[in-house]
PDB file of N, CA and C in Angstrom:
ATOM      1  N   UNK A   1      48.010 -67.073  73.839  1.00  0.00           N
ATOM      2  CA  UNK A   1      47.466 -68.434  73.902  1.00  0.00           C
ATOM      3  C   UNK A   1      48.274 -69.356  72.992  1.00  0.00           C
ATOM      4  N   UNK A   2      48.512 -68.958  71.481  1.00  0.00           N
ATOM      5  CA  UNK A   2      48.970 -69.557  70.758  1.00  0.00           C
ATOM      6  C   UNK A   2      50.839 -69.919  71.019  1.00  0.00           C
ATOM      7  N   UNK A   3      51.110 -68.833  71.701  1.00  0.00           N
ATOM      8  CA  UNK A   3      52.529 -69.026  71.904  1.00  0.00           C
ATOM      9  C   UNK A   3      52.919 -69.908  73.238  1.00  0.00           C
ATOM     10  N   UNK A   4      51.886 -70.147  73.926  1.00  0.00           N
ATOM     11  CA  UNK A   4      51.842 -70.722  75.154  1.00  0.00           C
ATOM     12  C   UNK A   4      52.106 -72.079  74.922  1.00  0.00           C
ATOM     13  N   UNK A   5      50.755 -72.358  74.129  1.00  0.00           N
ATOM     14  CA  UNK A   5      50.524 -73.602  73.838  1.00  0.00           C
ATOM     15  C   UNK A   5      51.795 -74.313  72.902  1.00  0.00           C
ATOM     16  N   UNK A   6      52.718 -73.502  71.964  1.00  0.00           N
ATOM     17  CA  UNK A   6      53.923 -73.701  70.968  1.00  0.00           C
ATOM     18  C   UNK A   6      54.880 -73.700  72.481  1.00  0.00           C
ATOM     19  N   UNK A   7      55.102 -73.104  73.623  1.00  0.00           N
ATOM     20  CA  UNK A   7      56.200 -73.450  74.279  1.00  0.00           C
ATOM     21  C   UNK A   7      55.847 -74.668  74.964  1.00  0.00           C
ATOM     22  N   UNK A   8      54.990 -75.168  75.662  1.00  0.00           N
ATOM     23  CA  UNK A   8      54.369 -76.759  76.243  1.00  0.00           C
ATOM     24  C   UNK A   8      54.408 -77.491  74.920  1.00  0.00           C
ATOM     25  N   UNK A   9      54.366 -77.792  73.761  1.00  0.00           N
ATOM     26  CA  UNK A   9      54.420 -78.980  72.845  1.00  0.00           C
ATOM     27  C   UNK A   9      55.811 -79.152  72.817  1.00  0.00           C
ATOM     28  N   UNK A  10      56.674 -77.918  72.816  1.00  0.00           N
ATOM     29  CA  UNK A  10      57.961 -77.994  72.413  1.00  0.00           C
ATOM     30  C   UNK A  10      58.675 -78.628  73.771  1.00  0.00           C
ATOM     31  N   UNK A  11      58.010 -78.400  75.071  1.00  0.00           N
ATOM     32  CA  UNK A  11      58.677 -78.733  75.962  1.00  0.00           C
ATOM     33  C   UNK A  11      58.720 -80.374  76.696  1.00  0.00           C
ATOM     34  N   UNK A  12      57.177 -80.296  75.704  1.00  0.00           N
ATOM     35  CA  UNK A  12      56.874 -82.057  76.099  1.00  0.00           C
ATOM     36  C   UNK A  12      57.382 -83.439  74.994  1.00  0.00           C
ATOM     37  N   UNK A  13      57.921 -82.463  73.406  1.00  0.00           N
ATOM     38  CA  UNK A  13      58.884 -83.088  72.699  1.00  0.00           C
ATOM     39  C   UNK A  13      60.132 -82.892  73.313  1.00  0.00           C
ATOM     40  N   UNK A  14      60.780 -82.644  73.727  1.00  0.00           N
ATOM     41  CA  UNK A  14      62.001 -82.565  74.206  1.00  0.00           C
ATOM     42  C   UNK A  14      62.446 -83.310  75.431  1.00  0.00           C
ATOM     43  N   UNK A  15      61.262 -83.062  76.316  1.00  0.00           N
ATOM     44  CA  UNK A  15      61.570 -84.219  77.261  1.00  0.00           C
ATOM     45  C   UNK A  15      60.948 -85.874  76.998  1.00  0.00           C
ATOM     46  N   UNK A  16      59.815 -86.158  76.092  1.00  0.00           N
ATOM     47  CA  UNK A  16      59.603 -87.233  75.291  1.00  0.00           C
ATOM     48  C   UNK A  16      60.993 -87.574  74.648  1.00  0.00           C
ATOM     49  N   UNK A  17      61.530 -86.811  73.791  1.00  0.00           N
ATOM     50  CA  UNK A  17      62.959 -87.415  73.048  1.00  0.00           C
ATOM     51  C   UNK A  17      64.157 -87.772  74.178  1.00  0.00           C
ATOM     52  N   UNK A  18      64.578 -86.627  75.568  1.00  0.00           N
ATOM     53  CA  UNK A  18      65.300 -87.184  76.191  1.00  0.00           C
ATOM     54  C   UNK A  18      65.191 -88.491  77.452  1.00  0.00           C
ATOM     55  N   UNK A  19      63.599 -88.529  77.086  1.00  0.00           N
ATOM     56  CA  UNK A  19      63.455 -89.802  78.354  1.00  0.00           C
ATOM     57  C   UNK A  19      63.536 -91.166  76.951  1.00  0.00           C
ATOM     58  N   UNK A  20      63.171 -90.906  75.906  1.00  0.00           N
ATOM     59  CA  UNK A  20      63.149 -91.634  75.367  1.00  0.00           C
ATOM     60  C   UNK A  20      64.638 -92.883  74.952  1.00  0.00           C
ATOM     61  N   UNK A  21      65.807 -91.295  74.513  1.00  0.00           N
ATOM     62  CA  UNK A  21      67.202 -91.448  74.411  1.00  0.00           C
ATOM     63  C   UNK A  21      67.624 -92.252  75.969  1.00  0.00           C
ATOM     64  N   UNK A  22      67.520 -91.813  76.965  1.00  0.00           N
ATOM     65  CA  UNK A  22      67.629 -92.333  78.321  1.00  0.00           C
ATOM     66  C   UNK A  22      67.326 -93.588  78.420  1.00  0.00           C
ATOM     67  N   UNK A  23      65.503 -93.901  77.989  1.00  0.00           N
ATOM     68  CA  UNK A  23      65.475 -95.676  78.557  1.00  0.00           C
ATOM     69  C   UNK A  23      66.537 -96.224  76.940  1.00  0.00           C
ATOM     70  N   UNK A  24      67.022 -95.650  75.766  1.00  0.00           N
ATOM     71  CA  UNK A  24      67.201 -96.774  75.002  1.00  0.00           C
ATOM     72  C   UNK A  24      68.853 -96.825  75.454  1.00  0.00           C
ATOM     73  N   UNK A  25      69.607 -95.817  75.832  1.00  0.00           N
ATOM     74  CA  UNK A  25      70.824 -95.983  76.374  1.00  0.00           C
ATOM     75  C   UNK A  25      70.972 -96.563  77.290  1.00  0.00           C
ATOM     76  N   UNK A  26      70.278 -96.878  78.027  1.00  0.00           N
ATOM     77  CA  UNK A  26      70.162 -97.567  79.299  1.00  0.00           C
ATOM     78  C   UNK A  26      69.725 -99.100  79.499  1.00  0.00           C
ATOM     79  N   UNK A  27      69.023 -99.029  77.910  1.00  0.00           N
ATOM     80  CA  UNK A  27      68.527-100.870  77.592  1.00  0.00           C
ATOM     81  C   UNK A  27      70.244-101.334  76.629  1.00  0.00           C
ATOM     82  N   UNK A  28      71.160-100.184  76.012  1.00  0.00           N
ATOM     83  CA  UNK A  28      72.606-100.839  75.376  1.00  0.00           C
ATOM     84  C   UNK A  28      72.892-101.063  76.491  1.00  0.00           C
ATOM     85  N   UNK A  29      73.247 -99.961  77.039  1.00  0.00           N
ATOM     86  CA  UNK A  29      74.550-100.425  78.553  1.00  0.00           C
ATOM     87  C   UNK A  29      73.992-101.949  79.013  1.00  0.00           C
ATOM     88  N   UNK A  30      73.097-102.274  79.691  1.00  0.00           N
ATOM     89  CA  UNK A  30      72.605-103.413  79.955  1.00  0.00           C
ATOM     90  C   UNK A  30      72.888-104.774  78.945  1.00  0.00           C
ATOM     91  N   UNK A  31      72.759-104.496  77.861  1.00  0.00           N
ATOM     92  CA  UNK A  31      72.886-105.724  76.481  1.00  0.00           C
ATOM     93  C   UNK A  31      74.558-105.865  76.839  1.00  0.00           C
ATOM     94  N   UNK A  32      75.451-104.511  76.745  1.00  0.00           N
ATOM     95  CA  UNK A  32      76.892-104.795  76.700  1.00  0.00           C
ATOM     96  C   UNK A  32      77.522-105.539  77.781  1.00  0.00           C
ATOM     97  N   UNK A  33      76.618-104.967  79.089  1.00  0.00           N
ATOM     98  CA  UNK A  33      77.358-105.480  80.959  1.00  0.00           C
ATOM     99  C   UNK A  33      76.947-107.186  79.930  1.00  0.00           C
ATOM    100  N   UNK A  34      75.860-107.360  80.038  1.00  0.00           N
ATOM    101  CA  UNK A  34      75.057-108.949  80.108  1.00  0.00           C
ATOM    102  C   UNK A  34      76.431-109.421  78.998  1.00  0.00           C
ATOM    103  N   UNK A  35      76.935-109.395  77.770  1.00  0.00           N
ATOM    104  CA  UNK A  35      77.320-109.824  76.805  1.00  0.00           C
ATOM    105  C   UNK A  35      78.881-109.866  77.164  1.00  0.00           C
ATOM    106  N   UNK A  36      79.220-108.818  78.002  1.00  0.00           N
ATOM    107  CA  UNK A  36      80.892-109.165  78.602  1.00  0.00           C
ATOM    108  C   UNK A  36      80.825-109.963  79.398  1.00  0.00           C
ATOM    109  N   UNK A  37      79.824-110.094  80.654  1.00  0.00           N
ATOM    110  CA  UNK A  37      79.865-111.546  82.049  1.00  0.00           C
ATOM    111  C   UNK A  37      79.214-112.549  80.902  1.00  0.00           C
ATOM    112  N   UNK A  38      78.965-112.631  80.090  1.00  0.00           N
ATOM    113  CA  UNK A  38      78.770-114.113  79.551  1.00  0.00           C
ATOM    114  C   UNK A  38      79.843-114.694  78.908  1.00  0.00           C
ATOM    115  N   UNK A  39      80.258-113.791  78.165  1.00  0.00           N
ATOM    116  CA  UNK A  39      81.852-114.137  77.490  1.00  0.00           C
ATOM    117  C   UNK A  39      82.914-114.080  78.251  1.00  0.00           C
TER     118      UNK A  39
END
């Protein structure tokens, strides 16, 4: 039970951190496109 429950927390931090890394890389790329067509 206990080890179950330690592999689902670990699996729902990990994909929390990589969706997280994902939308904020994905909000730079956007700032950089917008900041080169303006300049």
């Amino acid at each position: 039970m206990s080890g179950y429950f330690w592999v689902v927390l670990g699996g729902l931090v990990i994909f929390t951190t990589k969706y997280l890394t994902s939308v904020r890389l994905r909000g730079l790329t956007d700032r950089m496109q917008r900041e080169q067509t303006g300049a």
